[in-house]
C-alpha atoms as a PDB file:
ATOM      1  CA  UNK A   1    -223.045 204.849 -78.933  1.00  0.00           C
ATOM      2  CA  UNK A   2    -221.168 204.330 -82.065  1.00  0.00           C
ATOM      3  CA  UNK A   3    -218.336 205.698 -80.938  1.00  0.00           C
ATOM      4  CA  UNK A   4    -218.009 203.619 -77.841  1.00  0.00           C
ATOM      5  CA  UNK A   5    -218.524 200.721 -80.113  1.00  0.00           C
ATOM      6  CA  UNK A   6    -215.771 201.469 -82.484  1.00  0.00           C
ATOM      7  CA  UNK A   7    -213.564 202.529 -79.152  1.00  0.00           C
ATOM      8  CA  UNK A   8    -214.476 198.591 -77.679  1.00  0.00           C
ATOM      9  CA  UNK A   9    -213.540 196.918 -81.214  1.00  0.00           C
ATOM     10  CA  UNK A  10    -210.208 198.858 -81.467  1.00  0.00           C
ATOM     11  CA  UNK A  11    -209.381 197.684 -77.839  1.00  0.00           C
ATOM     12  CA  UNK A  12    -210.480 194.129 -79.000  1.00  0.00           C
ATOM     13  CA  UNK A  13    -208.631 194.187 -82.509  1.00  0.00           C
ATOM     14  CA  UNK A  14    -205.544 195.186 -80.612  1.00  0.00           C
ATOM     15  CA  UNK A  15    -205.666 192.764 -77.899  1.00  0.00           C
ATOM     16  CA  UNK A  16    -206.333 189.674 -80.440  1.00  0.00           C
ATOM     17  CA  UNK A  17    -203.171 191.123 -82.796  1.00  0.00           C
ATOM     18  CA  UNK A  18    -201.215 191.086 -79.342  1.00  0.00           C
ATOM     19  CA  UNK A  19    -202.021 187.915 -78.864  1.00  0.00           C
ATOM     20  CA  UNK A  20    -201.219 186.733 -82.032  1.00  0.00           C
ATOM     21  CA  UNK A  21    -197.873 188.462 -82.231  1.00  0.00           C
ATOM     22  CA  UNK A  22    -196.886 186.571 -78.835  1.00  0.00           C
ATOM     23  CA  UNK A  23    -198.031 182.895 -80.610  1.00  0.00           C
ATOM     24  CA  UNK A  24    -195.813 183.878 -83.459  1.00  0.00           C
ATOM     25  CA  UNK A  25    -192.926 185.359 -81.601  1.00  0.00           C
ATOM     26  CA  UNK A  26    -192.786 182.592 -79.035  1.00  0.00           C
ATOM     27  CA  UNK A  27    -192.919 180.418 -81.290  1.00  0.00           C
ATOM     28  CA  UNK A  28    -190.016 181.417 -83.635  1.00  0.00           C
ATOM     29  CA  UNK A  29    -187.633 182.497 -81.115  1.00  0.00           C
ATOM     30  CA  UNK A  30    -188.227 178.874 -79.062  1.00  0.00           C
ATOM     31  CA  UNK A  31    -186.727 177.521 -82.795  1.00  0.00           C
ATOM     32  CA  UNK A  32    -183.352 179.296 -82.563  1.00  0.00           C
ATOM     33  CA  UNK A  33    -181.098 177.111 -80.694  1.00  0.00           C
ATOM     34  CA  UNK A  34    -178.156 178.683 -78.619  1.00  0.00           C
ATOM     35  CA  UNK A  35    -175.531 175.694 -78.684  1.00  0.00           C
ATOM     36  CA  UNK A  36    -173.517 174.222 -76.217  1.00  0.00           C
ATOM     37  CA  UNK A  37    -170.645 175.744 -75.278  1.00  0.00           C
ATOM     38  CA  UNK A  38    -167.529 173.679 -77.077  1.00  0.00           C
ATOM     39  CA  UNK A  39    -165.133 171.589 -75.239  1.00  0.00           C
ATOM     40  CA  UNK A  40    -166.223 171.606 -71.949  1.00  0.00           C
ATOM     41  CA  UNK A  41    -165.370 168.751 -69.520  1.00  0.00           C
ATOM     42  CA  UNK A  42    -168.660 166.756 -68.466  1.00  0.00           C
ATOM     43  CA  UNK A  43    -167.315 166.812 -64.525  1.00  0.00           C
ATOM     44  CA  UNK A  44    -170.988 167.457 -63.197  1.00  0.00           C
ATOM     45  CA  UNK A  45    -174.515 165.793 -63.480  1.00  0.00           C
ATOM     46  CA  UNK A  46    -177.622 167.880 -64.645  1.00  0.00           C
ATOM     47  CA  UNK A  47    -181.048 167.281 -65.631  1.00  0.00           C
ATOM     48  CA  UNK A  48    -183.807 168.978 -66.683  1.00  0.00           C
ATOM     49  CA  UNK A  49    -187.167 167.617 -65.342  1.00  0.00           C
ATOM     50  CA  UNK A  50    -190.897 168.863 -67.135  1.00  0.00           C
ATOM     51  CA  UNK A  51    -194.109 168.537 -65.241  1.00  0.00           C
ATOM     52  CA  UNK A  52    -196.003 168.815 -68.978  1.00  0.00           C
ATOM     53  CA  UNK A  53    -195.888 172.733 -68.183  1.00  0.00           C
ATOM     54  CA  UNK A  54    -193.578 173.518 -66.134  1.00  0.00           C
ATOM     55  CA  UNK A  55    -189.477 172.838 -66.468  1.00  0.00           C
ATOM     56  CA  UNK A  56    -186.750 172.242 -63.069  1.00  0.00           C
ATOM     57  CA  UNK A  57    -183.239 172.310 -63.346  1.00  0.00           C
ATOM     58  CA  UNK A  58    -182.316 169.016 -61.021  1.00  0.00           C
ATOM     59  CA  UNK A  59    -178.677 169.030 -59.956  1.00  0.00           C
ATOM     60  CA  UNK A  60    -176.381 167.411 -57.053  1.00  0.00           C
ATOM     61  CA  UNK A  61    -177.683 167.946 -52.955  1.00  0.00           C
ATOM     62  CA  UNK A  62    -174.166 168.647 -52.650  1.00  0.00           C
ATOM     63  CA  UNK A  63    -170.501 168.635 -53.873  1.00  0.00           C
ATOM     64  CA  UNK A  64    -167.108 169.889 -53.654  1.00  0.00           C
ATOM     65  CA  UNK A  65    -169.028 173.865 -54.933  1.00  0.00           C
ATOM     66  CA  UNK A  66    -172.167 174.214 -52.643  1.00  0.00           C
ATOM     67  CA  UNK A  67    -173.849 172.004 -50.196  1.00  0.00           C
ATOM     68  CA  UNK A  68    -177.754 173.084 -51.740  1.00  0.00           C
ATOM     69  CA  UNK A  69    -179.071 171.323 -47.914  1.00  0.00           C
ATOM     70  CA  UNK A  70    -177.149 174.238 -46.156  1.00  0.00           C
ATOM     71  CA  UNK A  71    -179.379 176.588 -47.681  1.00  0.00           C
ATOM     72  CA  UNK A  72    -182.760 174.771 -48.512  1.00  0.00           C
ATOM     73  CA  UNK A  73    -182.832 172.922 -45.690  1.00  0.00           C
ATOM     74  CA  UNK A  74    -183.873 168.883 -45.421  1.00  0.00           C
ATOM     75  CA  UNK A  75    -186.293 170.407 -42.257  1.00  0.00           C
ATOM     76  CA  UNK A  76    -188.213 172.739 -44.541  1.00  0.00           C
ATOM     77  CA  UNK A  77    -189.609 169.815 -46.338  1.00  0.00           C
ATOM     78  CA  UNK A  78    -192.190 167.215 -44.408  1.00  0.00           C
ATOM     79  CA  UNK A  79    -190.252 164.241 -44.561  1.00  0.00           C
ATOM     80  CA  UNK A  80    -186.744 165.794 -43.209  1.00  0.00           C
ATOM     81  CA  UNK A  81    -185.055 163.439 -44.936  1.00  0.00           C
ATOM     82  CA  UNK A  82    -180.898 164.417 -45.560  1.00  0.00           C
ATOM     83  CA  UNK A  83    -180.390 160.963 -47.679  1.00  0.00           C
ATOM     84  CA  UNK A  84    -181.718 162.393 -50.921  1.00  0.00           C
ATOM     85  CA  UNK A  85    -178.950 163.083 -53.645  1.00  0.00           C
ATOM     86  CA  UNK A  86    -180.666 165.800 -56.025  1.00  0.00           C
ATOM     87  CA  UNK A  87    -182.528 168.750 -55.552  1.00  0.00           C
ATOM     88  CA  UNK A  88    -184.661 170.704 -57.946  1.00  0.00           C
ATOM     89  CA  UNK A  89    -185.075 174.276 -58.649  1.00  0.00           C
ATOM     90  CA  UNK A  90    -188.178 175.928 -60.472  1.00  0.00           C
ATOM     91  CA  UNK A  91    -188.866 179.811 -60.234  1.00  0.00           C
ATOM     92  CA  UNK A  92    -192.610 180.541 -60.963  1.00  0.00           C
ATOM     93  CA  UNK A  93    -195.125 182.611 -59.831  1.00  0.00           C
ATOM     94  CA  UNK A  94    -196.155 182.851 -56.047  1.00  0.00           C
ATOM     95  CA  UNK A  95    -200.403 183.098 -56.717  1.00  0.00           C
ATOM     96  CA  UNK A  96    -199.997 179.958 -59.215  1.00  0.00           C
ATOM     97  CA  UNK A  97    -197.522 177.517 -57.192  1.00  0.00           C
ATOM     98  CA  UNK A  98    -199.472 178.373 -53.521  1.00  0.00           C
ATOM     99  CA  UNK A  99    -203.091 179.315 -55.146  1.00  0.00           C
ATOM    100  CA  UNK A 100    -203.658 176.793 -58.182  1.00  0.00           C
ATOM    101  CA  UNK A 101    -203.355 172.998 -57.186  1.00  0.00           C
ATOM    102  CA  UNK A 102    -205.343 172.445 -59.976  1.00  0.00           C
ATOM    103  CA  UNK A 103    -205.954 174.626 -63.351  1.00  0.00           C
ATOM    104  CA  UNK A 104    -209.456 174.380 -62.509  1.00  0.00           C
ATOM    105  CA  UNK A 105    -208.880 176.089 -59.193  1.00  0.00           C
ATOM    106  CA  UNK A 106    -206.863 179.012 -61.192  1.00  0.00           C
ATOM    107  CA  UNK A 107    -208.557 182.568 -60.352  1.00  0.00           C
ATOM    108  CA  UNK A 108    -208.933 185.233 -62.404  1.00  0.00           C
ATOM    109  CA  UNK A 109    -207.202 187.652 -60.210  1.00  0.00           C
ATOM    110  CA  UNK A 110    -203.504 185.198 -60.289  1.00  0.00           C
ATOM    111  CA  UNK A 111    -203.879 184.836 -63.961  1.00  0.00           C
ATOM    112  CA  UNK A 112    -204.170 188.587 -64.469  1.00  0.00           C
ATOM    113  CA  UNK A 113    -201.522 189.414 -62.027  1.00  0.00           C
ATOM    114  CA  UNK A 114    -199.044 186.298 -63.567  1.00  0.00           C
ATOM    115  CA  UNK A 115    -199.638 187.313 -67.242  1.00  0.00           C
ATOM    116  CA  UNK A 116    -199.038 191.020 -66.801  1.00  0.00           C
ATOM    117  CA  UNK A 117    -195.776 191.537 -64.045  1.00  0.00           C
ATOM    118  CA  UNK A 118    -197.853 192.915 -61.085  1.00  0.00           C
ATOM    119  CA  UNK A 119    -197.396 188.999 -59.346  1.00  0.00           C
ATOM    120  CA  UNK A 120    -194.557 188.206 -56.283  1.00  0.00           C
ATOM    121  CA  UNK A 121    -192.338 185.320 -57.512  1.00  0.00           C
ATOM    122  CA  UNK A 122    -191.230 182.044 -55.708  1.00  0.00           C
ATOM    123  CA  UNK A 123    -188.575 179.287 -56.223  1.00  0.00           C
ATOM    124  CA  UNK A 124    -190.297 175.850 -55.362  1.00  0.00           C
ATOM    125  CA  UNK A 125    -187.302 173.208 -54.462  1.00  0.00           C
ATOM    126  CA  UNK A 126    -188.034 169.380 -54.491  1.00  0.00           C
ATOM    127  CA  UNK A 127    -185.229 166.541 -53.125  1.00  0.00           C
ATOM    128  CA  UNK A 128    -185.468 163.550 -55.293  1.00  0.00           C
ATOM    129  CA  UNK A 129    -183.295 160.305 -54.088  1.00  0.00           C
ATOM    130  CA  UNK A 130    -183.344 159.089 -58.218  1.00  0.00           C
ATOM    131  CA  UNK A 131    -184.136 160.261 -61.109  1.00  0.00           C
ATOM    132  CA  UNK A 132    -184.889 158.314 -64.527  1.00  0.00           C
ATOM    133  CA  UNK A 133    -184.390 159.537 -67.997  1.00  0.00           C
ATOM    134  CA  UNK A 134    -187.231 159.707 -70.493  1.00  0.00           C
ATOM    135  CA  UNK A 135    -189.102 162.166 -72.580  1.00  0.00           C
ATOM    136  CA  UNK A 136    -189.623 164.309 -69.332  1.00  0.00           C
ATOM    137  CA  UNK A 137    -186.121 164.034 -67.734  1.00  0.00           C
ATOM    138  CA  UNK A 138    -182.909 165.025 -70.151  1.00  0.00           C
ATOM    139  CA  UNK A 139    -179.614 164.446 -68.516  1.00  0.00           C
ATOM    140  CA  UNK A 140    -176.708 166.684 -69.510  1.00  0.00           C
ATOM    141  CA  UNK A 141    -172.675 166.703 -68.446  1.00  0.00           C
ATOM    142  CA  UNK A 142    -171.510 170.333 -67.531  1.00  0.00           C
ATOM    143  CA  UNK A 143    -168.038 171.604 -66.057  1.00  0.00           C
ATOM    144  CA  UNK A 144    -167.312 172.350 -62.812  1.00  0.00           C
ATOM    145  CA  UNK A 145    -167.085 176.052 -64.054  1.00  0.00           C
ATOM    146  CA  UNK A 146    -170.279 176.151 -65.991  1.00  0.00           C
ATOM    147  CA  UNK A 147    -171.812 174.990 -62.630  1.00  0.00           C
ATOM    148  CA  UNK A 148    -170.384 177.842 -60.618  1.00  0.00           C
ATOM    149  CA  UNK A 149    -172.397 179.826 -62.945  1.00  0.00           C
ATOM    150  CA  UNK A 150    -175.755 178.288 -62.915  1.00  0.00           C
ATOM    151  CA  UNK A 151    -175.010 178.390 -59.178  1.00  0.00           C
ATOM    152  CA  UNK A 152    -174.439 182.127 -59.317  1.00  0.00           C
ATOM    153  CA  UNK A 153    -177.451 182.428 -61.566  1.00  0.00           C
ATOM    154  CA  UNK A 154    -179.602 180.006 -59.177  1.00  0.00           C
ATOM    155  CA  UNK A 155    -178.563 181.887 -56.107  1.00  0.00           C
ATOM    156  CA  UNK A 156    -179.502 185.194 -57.096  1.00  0.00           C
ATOM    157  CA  UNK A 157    -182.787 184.418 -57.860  1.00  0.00           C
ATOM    158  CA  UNK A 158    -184.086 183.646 -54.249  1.00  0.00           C
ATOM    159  CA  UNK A 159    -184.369 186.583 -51.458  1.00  0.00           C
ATOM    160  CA  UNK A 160    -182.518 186.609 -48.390  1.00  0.00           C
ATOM    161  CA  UNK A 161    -182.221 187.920 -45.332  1.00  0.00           C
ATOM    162  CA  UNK A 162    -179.539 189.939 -43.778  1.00  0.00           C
ATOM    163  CA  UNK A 163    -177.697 187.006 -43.190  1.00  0.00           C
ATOM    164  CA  UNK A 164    -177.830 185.605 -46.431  1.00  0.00           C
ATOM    165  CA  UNK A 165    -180.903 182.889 -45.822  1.00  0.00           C
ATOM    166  CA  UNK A 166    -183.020 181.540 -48.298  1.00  0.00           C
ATOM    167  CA  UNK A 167    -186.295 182.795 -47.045  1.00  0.00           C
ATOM    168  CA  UNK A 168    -188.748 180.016 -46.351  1.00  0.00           C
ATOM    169  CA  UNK A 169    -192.214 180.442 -47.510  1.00  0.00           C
ATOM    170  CA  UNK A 170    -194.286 178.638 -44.276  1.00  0.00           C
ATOM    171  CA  UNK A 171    -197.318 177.291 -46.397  1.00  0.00           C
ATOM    172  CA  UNK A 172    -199.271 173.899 -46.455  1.00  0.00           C
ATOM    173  CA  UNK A 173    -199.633 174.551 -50.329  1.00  0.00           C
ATOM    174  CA  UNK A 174    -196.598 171.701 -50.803  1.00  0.00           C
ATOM    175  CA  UNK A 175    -196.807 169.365 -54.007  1.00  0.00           C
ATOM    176  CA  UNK A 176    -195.329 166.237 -51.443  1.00  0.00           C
ATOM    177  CA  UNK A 177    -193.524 165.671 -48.436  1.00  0.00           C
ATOM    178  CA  UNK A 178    -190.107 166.486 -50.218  1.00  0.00           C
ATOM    179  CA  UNK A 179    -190.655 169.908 -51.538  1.00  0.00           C
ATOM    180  CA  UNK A 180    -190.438 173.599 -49.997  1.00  0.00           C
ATOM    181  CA  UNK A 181    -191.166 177.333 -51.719  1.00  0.00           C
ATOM    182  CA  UNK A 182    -188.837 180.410 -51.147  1.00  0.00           C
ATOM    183  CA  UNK A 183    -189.206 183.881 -51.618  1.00  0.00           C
ATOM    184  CA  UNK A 184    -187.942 184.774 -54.907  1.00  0.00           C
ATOM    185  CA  UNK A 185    -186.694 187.858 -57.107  1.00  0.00           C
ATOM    186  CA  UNK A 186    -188.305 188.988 -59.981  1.00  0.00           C
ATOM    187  CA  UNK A 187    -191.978 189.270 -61.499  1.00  0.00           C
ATOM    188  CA  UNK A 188    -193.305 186.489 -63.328  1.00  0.00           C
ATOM    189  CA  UNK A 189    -194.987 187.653 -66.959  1.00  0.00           C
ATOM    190  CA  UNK A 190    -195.865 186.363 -70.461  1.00  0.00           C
ATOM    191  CA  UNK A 191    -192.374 187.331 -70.995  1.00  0.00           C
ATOM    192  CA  UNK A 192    -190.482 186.449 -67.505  1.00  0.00           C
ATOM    193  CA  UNK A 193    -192.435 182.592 -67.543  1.00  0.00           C
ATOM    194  CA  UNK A 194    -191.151 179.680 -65.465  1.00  0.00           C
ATOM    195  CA  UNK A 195    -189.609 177.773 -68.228  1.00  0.00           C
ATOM    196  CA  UNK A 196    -187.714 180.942 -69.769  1.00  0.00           C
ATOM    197  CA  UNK A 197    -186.246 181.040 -66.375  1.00  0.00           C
ATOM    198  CA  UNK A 198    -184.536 177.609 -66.300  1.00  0.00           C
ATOM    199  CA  UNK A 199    -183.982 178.611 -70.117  1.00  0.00           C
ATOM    200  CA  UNK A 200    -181.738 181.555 -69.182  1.00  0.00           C
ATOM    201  CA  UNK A 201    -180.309 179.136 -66.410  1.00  0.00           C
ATOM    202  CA  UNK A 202    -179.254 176.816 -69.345  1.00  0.00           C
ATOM    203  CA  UNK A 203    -177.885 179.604 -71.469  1.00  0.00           C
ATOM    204  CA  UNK A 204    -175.946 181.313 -68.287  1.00  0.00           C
ATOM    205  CA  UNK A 205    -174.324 177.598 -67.240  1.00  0.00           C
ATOM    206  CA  UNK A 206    -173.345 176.967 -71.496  1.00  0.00           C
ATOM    207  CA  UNK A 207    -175.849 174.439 -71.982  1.00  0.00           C
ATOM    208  CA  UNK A 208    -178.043 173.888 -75.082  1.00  0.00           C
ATOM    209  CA  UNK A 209    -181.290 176.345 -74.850  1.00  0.00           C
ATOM    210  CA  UNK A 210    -183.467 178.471 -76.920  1.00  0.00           C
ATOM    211  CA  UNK A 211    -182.683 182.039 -77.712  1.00  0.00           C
ATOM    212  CA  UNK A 212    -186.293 182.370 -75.559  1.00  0.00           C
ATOM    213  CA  UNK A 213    -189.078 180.327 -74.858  1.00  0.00           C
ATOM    214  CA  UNK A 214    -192.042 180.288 -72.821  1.00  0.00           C
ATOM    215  CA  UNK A 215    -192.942 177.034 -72.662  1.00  0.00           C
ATOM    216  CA  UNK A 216    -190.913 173.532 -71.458  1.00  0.00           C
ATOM    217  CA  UNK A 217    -191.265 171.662 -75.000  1.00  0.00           C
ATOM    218  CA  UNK A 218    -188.805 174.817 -76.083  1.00  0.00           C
ATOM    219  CA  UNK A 219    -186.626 173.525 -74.118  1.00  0.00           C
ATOM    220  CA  UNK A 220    -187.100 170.148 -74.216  1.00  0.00           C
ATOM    221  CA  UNK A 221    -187.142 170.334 -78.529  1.00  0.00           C
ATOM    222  CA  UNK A 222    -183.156 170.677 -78.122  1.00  0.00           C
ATOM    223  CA  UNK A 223    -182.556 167.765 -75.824  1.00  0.00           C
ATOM    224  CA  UNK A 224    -184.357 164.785 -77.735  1.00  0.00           C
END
């Protein structure tokens, strides 16, 4: 009986000094600040939009480098609407963004599966017609060159068919009438999160980030 007792401790002790680790690690690495790339010319229009959790990266519907409609199409979404001028990109997990409306409806099962890699991933796009600066929406001025690569970066992260589609996830679990999920790549974990995604979308496109973060006021510390 001892034994086992001393056996359940250990496993506790260990867990808690995991834990802590992560606190201290996420936060000390979300202080180092990868800088902008230097002279750049500010040819294209970025934000970055927060929920309070969660962070998008919000650029153009379409320009002279990718028509975004072509591939997450206007029809997807409940309104159909092709007038709106920016679309927003957010990788996450699948069991949060299609089981969890609300924290309170978060189950045990998603929460294991997010936190240790065993999840399937999806990219949640939303079509905005404006957006307005503030503390939750940071605009930013990239290069036409930097965006190729946070197109490259954006691309890759969504599954396709044999054609090269965006796979649609068919689900009434939508935030609005503007908004769509996707198949993604990857496995969400405390390490893989939805905010060091658009993170590492920052850092691949040149753009002010952390050197990692987990969490969207990382990301949002370099941008006030």
């Amino acid at each position: 009986m001892k034994k086992a007792l001393k056996i359940a401790l250990k496993i506790v002790l260990i867990f808690i000094g995991f834990i802590l680790i992560y606190l201290v690690a996420a936060f000390s690495l979300s202080k180092i600040t990868i800088d902008q790339e230097p002279n750049t010319k500010p040819e294209i229009e970025l934000y970055i939009l927060t929920n309070g959790v969660h962070t998008d990266i919000v650029m153009p519907t379409k320009n002279d480098q990718i028509d975004w409609s072509q591939k997450v199409k206007f029809e997807n979404t409940k309104t159909a609407d092709s007038t709106y001028k920016y679309i927003a990109m957010g990788w996450g997990d699948k069991g949060f963004y299609l089981e969890t409306p609300e924290w309170s409806d978060l189950k045990a099962s998603v929460a294991f599966k997010a936190a240790s890699g065993l999840s399937t991933t999806a990219i949640h796009a939303t079509y905005y017609k404006s957006l307005r600066e503030g503390e939750d929406c940071k605009k930013m001025m990239i290069s036409k060159d930097q965006y190729n690569r946070l197109i490259q970066y954006i691309n890759d992260s969504f599954q396709k068919d044999a054609s090269g589609n965006f796979l649609n996830i068919k689900t009434d679990a939508v935030y609005g009438k503007t908004d769509a999920f996707y198949e993604a790549n990857g496995s969400y974990s405390l390490f893989h999160t939805c905010n060091s995604w658009a993170n590492s979308g920052l850092k691949a496109s040149g753009q002010k980030c952390c050197f990692w973060t987990a969490t969207d006021s990382g990301i949002f510390s370099k941008y006030k």
